[in-house]
Structures are given as C-alpha cells and as structure tokens.
C-alpha atoms as a PDB file:
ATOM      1  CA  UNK A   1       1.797  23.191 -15.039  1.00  0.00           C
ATOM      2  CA  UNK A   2      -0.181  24.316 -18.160  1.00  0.00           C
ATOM      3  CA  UNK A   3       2.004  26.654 -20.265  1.00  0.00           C
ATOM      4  CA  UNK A   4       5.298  25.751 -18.029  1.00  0.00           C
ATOM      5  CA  UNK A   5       8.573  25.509 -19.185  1.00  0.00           C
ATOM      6  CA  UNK A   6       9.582  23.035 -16.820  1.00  0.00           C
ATOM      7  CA  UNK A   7      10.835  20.222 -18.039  1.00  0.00           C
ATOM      8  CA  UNK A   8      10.359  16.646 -16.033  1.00  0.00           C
ATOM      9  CA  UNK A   9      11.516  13.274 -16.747  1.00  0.00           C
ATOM     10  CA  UNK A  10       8.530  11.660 -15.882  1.00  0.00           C
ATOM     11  CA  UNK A  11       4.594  11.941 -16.966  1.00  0.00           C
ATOM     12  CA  UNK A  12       3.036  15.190 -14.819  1.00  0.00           C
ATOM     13  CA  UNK A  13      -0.152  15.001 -13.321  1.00  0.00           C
ATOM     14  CA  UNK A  14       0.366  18.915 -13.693  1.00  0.00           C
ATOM     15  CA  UNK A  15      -0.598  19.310 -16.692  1.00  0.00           C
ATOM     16  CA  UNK A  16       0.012  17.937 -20.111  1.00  0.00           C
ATOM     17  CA  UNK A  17       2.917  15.571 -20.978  1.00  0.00           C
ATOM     18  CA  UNK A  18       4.580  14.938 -25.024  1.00  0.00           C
ATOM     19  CA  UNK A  19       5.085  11.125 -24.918  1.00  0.00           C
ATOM     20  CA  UNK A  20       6.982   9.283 -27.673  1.00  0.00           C
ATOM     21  CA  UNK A  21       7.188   5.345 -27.921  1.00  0.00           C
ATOM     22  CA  UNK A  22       9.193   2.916 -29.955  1.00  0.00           C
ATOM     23  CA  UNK A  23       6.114   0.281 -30.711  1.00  0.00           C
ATOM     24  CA  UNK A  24       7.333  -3.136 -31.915  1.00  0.00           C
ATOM     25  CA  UNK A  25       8.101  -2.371 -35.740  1.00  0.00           C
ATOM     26  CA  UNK A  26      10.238   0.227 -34.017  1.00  0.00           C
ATOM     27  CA  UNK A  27       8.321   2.798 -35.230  1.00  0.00           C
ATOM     28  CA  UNK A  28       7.750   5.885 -32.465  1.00  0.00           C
ATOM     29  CA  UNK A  29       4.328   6.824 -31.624  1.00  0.00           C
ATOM     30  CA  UNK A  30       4.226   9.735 -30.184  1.00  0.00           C
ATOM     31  CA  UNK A  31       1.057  11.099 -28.070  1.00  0.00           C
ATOM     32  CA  UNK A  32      -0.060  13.159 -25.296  1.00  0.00           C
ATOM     33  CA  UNK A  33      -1.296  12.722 -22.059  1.00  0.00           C
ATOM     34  CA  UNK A  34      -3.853  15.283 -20.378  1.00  0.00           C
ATOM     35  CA  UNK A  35      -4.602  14.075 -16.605  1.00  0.00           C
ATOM     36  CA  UNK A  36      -8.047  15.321 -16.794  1.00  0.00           C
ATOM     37  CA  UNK A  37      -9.126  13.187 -19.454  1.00  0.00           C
ATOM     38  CA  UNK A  38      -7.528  10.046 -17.158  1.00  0.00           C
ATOM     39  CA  UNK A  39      -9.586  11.179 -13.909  1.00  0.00           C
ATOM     40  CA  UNK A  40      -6.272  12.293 -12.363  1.00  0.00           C
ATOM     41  CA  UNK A  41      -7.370  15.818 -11.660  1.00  0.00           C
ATOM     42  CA  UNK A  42      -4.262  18.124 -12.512  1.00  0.00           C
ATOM     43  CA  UNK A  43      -2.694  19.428  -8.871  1.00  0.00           C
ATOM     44  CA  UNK A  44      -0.582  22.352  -8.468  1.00  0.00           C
ATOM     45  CA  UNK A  45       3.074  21.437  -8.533  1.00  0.00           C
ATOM     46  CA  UNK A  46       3.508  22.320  -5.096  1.00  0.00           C
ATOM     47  CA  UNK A  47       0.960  19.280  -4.312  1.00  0.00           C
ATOM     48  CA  UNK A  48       4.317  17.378  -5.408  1.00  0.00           C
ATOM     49  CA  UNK A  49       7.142  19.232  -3.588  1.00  0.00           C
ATOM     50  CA  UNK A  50       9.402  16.696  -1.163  1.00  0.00           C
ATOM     51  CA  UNK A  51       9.113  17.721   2.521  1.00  0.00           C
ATOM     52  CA  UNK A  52      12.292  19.299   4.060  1.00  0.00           C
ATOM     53  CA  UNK A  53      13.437  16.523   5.908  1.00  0.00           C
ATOM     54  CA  UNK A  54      13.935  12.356   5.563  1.00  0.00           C
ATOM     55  CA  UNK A  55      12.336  11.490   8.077  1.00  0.00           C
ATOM     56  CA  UNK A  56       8.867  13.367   7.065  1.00  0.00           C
ATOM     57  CA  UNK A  57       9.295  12.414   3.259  1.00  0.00           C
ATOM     58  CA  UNK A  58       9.852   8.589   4.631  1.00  0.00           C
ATOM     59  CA  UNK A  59       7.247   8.545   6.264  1.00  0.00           C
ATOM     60  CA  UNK A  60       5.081  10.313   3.434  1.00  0.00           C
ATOM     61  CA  UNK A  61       6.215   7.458   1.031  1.00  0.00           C
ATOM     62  CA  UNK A  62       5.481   4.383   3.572  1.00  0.00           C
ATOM     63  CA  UNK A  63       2.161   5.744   3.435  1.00  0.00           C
ATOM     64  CA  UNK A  64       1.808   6.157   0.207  1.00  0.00           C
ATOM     65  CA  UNK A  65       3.065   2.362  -0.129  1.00  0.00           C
ATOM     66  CA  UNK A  66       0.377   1.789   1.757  1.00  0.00           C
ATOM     67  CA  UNK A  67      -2.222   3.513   0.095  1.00  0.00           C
ATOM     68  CA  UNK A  68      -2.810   5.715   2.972  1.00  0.00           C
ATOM     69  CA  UNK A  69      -2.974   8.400   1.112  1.00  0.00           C
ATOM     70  CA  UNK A  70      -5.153  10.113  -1.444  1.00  0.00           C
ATOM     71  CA  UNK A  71      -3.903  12.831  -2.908  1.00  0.00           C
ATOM     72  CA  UNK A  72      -1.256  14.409  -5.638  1.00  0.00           C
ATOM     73  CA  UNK A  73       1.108  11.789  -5.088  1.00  0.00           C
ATOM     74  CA  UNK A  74      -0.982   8.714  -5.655  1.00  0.00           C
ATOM     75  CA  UNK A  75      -2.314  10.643  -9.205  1.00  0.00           C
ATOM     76  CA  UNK A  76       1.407  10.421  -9.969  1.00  0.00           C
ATOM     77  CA  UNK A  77       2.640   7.597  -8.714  1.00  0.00           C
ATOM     78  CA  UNK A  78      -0.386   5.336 -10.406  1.00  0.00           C
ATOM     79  CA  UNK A  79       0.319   7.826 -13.670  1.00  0.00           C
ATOM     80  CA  UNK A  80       3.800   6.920 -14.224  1.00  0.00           C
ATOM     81  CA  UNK A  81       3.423   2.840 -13.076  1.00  0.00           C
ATOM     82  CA  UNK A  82       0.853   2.592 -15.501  1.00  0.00           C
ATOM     83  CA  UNK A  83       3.644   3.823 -18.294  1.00  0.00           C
ATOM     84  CA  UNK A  84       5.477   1.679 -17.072  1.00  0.00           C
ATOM     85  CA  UNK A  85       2.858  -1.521 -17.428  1.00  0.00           C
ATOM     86  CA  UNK A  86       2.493   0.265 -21.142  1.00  0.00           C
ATOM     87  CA  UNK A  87       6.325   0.517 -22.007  1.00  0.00           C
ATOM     88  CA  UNK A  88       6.289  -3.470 -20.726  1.00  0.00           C
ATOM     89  CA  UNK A  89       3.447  -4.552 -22.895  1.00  0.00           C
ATOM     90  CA  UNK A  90       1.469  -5.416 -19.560  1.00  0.00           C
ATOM     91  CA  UNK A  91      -1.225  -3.322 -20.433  1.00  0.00           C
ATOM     92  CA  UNK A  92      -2.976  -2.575 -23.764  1.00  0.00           C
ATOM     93  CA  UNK A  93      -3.124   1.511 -23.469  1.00  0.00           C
ATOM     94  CA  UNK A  94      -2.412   4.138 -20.465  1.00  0.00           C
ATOM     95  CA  UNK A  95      -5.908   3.475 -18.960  1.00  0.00           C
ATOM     96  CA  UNK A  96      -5.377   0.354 -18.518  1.00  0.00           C
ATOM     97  CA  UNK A  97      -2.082   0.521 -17.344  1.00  0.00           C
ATOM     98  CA  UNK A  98      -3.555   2.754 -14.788  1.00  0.00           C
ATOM     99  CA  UNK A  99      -6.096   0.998 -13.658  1.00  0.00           C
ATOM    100  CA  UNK A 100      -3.401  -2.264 -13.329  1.00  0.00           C
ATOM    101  CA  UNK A 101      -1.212   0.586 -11.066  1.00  0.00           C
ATOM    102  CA  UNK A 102      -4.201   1.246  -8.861  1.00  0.00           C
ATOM    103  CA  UNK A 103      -5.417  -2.141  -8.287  1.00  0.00           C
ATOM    104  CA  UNK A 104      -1.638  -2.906  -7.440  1.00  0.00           C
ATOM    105  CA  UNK A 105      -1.074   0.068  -5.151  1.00  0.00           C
ATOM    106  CA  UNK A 106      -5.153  -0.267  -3.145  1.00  0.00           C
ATOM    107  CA  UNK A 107      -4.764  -4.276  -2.420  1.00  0.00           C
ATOM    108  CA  UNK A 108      -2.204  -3.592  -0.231  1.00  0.00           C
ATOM    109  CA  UNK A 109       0.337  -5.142  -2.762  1.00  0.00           C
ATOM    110  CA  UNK A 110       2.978  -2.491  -2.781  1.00  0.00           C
ATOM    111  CA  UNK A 111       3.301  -2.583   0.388  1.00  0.00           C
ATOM    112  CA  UNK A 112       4.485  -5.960   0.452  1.00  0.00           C
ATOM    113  CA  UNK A 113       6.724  -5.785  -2.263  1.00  0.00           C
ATOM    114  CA  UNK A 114       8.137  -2.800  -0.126  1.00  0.00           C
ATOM    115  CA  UNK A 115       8.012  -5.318   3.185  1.00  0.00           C
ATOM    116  CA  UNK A 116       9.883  -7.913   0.931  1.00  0.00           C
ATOM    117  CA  UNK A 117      12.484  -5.411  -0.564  1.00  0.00           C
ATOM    118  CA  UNK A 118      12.868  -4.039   3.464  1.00  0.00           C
ATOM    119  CA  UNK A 119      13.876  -7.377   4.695  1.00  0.00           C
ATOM    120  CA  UNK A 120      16.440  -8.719   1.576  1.00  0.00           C
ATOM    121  CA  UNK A 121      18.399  -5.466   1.686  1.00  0.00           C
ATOM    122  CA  UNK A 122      19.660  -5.823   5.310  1.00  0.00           C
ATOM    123  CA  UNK A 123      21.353  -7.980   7.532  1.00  0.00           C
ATOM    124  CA  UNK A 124      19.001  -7.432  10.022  1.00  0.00           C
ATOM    125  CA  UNK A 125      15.246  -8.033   8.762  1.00  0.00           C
ATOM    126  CA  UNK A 126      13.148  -7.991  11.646  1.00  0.00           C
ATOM    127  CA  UNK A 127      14.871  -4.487  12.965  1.00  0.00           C
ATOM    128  CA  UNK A 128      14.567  -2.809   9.409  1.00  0.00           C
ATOM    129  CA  UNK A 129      10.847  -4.101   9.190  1.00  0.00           C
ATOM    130  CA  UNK A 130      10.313  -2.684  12.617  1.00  0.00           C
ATOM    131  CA  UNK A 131      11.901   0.804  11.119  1.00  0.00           C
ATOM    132  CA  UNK A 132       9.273   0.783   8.085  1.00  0.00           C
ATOM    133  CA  UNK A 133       6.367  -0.124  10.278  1.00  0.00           C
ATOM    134  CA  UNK A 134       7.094   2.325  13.124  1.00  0.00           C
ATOM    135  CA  UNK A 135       6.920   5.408  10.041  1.00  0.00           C
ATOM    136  CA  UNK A 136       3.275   3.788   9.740  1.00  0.00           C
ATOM    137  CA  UNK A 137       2.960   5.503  13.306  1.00  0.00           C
END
C-alpha cells in the first residue's frame, strides 16, 4: 500500500518494504524491496485479508500448501520464504531466494512437509491426514 502508514512485520507484496540486515561483519545493510521489480505484481491489501471463518481460511491455506492457488497469497508467501532463505544464507540475494521459495512451494514439496508436520503433531495420524486432505475437497 504505496504511501500507507501501515506498518507490517513482514515484507508486503503491497507495495514497498525498508529492509535492514545484520551481514556477517555485523554490519546492517539496509535496502528496499519493490514487488514490481521481483515480478510479484503489487495486490491490493484486501487481496490479503483472512476469510471470516477457520474453516474457509484452512482450507485457503491447504491449498495454498498445495500450490493450488495463484494469486496474492502465493506473491507473499514465496516473498517472505525467500527472506527467509536470504536471512539463512541459503540463497545469494532476494531473487534467488525467491526463486528457491517457488520451486519449493510448485514441486509439491510444501505440501509434504505440511503432510509430515500433520501426522507428528497428533496421536492419531491417519485421522488428522484425512482432516487436511478432505479441506483439499
């Protein structure tokens, strides 16, 4: 949101986004990030807004997990993962880390870390696997 005084705790595919980094020599670097020039077209932040409900929003992130969808949310979600591959030195500049996020969330990848998480945070596996395939539905 170009101009907004919003403030977010995470990168905005919105508009433009003040970044600073501690590199190595624990210096900062500070820099900006403009979605348009990283072929995340900037959405409205309404693109972004939660649905009402759990069950709708759950259902919204399985298929994002998925990469069933290709929208707002993905620009974001492959946005701030890629930060994330930066902050961890797994990728050599935001692009990159992008394109890692991407790769990551299209093979089908996330979705089985999500499958894996699903089944070692319950007692009962198979039922809670059943729960996040049936919001696939």
């Amino acid at each position: 949101m170009d101009g907004s005084k919003i403030g977010m705790d995470e990168a905005s595919i919105c508009g433009i986004t003040h970044c600073a980094m501690v590199n190595e020599a624990d210096d900062i670097q500070e820099f900006i990030i403009d979605p348009k020039k990283l072929g995340l077209a900037a959405q409205s932040g309404s693109d972004l807004t939660p649905a009402q409900d759990v069950q709708t929003e759950s259902k919204r992130f399985a298929a994002l997990m998925a990469n069933k969808e290709d929208n707002a949310r993905k620009d974001a979600v492959i946005l701030n993962a890629g930060l994330i591959f930066l902050a961890a030195n797994k990728a050599k500049d935001v692009e990159d880390g992008i394109q890692m996020a991407a790769r990551i969330l299209e093979s089908g990848t996330a979705f089985k870390t999500l499958e894996t998480w699903v089944q070692t945070q319950t007692t009962d596996p198979e039922k809670s696997l059943g729960l996040l395939h049936g919001l696939m539905d």
